[in-house]
Protein backbone atom coordinates (compact mmCIF):
# COMPACT_ATOMS: atom_id res chain seq x y z
CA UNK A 1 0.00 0.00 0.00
CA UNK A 2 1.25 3.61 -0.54
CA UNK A 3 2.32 5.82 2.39
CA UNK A 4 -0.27 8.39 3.56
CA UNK A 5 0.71 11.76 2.34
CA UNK A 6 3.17 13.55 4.83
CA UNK A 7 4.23 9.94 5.96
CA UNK A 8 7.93 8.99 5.85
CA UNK A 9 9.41 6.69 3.29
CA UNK A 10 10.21 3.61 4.15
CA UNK A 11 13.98 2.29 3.35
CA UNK A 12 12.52 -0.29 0.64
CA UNK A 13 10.88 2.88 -1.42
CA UNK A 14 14.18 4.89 -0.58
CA UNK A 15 16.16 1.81 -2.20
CA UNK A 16 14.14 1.79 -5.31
CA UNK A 17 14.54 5.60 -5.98
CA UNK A 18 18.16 4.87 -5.65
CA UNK A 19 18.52 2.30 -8.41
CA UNK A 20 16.22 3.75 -10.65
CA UNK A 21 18.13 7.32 -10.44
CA UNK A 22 21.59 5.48 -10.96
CA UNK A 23 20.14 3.71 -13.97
CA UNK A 24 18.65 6.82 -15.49
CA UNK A 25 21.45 7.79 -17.28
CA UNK A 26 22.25 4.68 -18.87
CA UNK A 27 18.21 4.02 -20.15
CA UNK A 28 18.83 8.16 -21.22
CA UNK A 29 21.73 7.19 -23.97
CA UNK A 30 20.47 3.86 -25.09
CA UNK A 31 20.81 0.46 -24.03
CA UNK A 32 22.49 -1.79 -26.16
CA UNK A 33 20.57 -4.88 -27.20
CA UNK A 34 20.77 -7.58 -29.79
CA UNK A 35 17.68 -6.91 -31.93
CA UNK A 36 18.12 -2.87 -31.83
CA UNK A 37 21.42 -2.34 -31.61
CA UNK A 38 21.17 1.19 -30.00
CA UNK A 39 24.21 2.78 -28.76
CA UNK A 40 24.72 6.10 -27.44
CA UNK A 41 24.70 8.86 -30.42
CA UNK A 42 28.09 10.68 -31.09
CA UNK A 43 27.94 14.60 -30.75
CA UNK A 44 29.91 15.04 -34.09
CA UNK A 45 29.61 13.32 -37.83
CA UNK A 46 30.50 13.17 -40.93
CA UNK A 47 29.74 15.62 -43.33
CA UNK A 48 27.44 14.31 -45.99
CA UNK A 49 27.37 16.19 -49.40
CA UNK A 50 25.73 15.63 -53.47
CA UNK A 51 27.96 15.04 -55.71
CA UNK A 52 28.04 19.01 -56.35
CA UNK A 53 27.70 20.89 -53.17
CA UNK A 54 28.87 19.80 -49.49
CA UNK A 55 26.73 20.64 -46.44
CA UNK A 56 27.50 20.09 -42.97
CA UNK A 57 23.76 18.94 -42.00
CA UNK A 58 23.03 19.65 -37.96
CA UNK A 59 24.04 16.42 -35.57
CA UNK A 60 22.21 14.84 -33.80
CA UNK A 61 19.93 13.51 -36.31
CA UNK A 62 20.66 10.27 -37.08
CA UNK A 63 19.91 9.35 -41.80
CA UNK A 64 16.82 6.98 -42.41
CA UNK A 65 17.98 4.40 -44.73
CA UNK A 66 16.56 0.92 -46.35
CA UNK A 67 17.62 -1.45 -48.40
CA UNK A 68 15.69 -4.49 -49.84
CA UNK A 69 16.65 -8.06 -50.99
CA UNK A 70 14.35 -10.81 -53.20
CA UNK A 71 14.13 -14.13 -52.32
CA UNK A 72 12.73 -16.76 -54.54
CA UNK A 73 12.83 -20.50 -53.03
CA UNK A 74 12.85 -22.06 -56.14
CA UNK A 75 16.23 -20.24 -56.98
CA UNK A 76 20.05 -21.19 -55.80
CA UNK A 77 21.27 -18.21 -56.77
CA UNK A 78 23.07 -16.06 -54.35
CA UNK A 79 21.79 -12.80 -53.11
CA UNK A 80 23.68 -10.44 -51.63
CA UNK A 81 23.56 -6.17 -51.84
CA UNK A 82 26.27 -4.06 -50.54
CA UNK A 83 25.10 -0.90 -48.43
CA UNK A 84 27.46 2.00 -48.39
CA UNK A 85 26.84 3.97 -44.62
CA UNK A 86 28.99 6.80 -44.44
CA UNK A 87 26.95 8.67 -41.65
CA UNK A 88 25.58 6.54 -38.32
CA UNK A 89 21.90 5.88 -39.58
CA UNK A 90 18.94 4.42 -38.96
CA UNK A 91 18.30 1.86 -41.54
CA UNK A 92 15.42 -0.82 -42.17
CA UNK A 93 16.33 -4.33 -43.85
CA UNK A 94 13.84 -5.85 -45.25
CA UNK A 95 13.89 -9.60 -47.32
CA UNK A 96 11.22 -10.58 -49.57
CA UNK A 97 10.76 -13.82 -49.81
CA UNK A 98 8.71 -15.27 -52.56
CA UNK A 99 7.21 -19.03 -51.80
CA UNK A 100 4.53 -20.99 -52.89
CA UNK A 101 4.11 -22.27 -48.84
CA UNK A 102 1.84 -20.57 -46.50
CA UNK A 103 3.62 -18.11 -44.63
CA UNK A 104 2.79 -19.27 -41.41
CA UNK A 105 4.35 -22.24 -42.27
CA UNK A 106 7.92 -20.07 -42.78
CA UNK A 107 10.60 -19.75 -40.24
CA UNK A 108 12.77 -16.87 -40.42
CA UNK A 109 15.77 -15.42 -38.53
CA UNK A 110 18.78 -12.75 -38.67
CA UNK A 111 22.17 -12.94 -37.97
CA UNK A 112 24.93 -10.51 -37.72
CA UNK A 113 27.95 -12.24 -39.39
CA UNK A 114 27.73 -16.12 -37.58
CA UNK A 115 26.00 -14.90 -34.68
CA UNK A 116 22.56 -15.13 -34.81
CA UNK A 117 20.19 -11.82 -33.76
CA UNK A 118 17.91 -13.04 -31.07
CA UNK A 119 14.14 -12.03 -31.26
CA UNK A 120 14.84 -10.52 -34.41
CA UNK A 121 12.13 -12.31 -36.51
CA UNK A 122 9.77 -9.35 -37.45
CA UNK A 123 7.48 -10.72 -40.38
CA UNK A 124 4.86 -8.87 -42.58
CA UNK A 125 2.75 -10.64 -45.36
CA UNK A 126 2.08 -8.40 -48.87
CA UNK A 127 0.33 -10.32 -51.06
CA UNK A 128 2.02 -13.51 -51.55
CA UNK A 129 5.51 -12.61 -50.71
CA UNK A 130 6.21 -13.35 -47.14
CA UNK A 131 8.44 -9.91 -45.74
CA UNK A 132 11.33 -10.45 -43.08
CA UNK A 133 12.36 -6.76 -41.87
CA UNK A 134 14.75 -5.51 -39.01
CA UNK A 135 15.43 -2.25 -38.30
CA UNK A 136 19.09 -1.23 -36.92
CA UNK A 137 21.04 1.60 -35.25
CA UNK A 138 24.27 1.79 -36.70
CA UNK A 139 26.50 4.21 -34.89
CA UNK A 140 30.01 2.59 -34.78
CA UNK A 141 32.81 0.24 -36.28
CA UNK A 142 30.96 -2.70 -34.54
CA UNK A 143 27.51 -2.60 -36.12
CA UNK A 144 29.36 -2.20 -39.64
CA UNK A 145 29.25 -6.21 -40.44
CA UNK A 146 27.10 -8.52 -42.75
CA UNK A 147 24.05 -9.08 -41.87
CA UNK A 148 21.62 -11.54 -43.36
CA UNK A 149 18.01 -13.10 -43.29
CA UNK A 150 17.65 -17.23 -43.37
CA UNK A 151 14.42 -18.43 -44.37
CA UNK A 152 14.15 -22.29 -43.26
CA UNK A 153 12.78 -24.85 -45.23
CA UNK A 154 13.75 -28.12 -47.61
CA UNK A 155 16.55 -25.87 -48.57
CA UNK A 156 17.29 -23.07 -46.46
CA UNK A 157 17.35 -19.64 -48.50
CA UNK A 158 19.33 -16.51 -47.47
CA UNK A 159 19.93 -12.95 -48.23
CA UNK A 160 22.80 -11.23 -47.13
CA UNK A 161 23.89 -7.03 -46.81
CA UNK A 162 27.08 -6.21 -46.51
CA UNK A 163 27.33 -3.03 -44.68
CA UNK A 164 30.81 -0.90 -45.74
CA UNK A 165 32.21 2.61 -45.38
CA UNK A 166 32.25 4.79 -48.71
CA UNK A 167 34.56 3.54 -51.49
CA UNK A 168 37.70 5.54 -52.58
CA UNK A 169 38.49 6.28 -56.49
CA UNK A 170 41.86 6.30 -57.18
CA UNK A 171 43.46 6.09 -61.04
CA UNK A 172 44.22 1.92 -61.60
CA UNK A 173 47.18 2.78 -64.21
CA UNK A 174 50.53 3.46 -62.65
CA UNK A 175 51.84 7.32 -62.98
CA UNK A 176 54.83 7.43 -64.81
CA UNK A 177 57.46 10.05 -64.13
CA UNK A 178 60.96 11.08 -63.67
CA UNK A 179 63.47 11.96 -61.58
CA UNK A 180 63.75 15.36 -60.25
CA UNK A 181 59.86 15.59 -61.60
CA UNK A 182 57.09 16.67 -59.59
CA UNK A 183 53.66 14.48 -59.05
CA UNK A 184 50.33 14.71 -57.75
CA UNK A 185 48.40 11.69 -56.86
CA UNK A 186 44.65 12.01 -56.00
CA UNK A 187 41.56 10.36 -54.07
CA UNK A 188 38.08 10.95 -54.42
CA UNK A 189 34.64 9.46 -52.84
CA UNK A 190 31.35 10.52 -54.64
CA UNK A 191 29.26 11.25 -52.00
CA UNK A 192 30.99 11.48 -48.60
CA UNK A 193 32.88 13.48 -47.33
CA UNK A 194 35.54 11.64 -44.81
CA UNK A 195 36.45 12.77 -41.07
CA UNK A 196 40.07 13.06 -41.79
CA UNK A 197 42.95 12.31 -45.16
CA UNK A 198 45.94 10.22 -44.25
CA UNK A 199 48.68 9.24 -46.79
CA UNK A 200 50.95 6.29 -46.57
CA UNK A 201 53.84 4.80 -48.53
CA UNK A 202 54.17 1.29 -48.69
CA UNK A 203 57.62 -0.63 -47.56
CA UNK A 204 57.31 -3.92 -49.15
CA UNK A 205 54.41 -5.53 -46.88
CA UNK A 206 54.13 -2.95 -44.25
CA UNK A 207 52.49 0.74 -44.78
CA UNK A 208 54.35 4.11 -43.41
CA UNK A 209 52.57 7.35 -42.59
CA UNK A 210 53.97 9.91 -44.83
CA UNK A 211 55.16 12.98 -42.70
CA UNK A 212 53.10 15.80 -44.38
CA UNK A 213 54.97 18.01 -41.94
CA UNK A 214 58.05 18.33 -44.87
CA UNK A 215 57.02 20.61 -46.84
CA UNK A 216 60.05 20.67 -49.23
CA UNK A 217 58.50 16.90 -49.84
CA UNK A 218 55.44 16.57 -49.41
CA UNK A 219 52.43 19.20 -49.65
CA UNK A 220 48.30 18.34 -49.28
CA UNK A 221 47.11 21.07 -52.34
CA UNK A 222 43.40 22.70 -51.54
CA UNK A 223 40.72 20.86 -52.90
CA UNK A 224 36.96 19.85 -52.89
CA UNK A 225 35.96 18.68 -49.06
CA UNK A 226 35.48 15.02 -50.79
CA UNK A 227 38.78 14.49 -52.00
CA UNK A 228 42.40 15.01 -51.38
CA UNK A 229 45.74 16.11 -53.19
CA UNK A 230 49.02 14.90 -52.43
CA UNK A 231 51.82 16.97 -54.25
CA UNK A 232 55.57 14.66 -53.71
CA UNK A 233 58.43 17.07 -55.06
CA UNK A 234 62.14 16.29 -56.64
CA UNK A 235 61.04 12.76 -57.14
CA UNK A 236 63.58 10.01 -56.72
CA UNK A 237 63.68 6.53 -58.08
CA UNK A 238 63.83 4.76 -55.14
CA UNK A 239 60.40 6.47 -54.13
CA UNK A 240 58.84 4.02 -56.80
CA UNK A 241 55.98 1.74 -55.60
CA UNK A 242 52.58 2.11 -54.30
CA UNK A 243 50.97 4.97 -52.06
CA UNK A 244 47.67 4.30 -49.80
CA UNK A 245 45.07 7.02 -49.43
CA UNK A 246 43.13 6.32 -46.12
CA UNK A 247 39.44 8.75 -45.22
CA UNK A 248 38.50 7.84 -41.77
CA UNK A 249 34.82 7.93 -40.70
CA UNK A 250 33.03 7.85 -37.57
CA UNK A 251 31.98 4.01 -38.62
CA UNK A 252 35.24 2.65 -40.41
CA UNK A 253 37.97 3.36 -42.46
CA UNK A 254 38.27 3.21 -46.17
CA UNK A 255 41.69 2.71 -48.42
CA UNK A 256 42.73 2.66 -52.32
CA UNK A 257 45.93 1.90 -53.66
CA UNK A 258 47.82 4.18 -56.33
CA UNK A 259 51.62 2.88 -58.15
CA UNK A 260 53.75 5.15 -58.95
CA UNK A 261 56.69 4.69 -61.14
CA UNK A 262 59.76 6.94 -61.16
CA UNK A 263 62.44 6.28 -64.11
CA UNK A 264 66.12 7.76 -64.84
CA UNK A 265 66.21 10.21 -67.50
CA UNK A 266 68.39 6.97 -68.97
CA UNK A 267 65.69 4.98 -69.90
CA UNK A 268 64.12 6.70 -72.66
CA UNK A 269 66.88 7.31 -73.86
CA UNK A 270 67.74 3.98 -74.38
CA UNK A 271 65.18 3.06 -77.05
CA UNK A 272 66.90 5.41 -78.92
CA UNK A 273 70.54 4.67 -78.74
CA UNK A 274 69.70 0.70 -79.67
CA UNK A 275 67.87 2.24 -82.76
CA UNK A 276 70.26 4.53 -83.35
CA UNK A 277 73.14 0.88 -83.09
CA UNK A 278 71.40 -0.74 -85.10
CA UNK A 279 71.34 1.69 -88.25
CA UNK A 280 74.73 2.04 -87.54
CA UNK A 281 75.78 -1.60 -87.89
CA UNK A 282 73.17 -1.54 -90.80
CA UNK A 283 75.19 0.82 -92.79
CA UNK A 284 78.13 -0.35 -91.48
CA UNK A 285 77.58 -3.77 -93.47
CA UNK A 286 76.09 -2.12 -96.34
CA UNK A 287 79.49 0.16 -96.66
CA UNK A 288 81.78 -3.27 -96.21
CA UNK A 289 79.86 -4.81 -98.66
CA UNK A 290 80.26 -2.31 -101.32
CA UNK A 291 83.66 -1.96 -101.08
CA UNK A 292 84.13 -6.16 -101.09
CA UNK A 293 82.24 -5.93 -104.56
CA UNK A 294 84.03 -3.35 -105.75
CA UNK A 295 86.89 -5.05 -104.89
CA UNK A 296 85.66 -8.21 -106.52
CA UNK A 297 84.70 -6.37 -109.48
CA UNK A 298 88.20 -4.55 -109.98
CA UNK A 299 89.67 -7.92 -109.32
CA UNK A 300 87.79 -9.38 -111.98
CA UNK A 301 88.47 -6.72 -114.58
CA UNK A 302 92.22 -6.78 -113.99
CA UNK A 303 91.85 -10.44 -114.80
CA UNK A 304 90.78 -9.78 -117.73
CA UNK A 305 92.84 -7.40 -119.14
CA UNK A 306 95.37 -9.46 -117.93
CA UNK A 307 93.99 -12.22 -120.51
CA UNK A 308 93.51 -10.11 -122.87
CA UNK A 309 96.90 -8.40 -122.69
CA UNK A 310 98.78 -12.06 -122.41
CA UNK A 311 96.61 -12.71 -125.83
CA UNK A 312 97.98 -9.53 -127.51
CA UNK A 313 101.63 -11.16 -126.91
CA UNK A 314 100.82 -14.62 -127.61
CA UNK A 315 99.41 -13.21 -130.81
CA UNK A 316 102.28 -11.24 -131.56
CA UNK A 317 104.68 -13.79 -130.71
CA UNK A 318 102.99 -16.22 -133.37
CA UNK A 319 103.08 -13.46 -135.79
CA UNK A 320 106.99 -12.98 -135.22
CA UNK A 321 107.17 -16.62 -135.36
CA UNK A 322 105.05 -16.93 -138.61
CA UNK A 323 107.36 -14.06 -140.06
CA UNK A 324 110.40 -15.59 -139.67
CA UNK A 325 109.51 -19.29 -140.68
CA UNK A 326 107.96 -17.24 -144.01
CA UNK A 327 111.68 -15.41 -144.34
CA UNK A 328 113.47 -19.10 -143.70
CA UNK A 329 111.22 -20.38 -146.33
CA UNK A 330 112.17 -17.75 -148.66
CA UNK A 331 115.88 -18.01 -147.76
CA UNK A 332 115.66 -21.76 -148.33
CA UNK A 333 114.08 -21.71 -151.29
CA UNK A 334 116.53 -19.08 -153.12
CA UNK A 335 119.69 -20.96 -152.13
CA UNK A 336 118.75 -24.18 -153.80
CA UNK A 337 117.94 -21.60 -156.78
């Protein structure tokens, strides 16, 4: 029975008041639990802009967000949907499952990576699709996980979302420069815009901060709130390799990857000088081999004035031979005369 007014409060009542006022500030921020996952709402976000202007909307306010998955039992196809979350948010799963079995006959439960969700099993029907929904409150790194919906029967049939921080668009070809050069590699997302920009260069299997603090290196040039510029000056070749862009959120991190090459002023010239070897040893060979057939050719002409010179004398040495038989002839034939 209550106390009559103006009565004194017994210890028990006093006790009560206690707990309840120690609690308050807990049940005030949220509770976490396993089917609402509500934790306590941070005082600062993200800034979340178009893909034109960037606003800084007012915090608290947590974004409404949904995202829906078929299910058809008849099908083994996998379904999965990736959900970008860039701001802690409020968002509604919901899988529709398509059956020909009553729904009442349909078991159905979530789980959050391998762990299943406990008393999680909110069901609507529309029509003859049978719809599983779950509505979460997803405010840090812990809640950003896969989550999916199992529907139970001869063969079980799931849908999964993946839940993941804004991607990072970074140019896939290498940048090619040289040395002494100066280069500026960039990162962009489309539609967030990230707490915080952090640069690292990678040393073989382990990434190192850059220290932006050296400004005769390195230098972050002004640009749009949803991307970053990293200028690196007098470029050496040993600084060759890949470079990691990191945006940090309130509810993860994000990272792309971005090669860079830097080559010796040597190396295009080298294309060149074994073109420029090659002609030489062309007309190198072209020049011996005109002079051999000259060579051959004057060889073979002295030859043959040779021949025909040693003909000349053979013919004029018959002649003189003919001659003087003729005279001996003539001789002989007078002295018998």
């Amino acid at each position: 029975m209550p106390s009559p007014p103006g009565a004194p409060r017994s210890p028990v009542w006093l006790g009560l008041l206690l707990l309840l006022s120690a609690a308050a500030p807990g049940l005030s921020k949220g509770a976490s639990t396993d089917a609402d996952f509500a934790t306590q709402v941070p005082t600062e976000g993200t800034i979340e802009m178009g893909e034109e202007n960037a606003t800084i909307p007012s915090y608290p306010e947590l974004i409404s967000m949904e995202a829906t998955l078929l299910i058809i039992e008849i099908s083994d196809a996998i379904v999965e949907q990736n959900v970008t979350i860039g701001n802690p948010a409020i968002i509604e799963l919901k899988c529709n499952f398509s059956s020909t079995r009553n729904p009442q006959f349909v078991y159905v439960y979530w789980k959050k990576d391998k762990d299943q969700i406990k008393g999680s099993s909110k069901v609507r029907v529309i029509g003859n699709i049978l719809q599983a929904y779950i509505r979460l409150m997803v405010t840090s790194k812990m809640h950003m996980a896969s989550y999916s919906c199992i529907f139970e029967g001869i063969k079980d049939r799931k849908g999964t979302f993946h839940f993941k921080v804004p991607e990072i668009y970074a140019k896939e070809k290498p940048l090619v420069n040289y040395e002494r050069d100066t280069v500026v590699l960039t990162c962009k997302i489309k539609t967030y815009v990230p707490l915080e920009w952090i640069w690292y260069a990678s040393n073989e299997s382990e990434k190192i901060p850059l220290d932006i603090t050296k400004k005769s290196k390195y230098e972050i040039l002004p640009s749009n709130h949803n991307e970053t510029k990293l200028q690196i000056k007098n470029l050496q070749s040993t600084e060759s390799g890949p470079y990691w862009c990191q945006a940090v959120f309130l509810l993860g991190e994000s990272e792309a990857k971005q090669n860079l090459r830097v080559l010796s002023y040597l190396v295009p010239l080298k294309p060149f000088l074994v073109v420029t070897a090659e002609v030489v040893i062309l007309l190198t060979g072209i020049f011996l081999f005109e002079i051999y057939t000259k060579r051959k050719q004057i060889s073979s002409e002295n030859g043959k004035d040779f021949e025909q010179a040693e003909q000349l004398r053979s013919e004029d040495v018959n002649g003189v031979h003919k001659y003087n038989q003729k005279t001996r002839h003539r001789k002989s034939e007078v002295s018998l005369n």
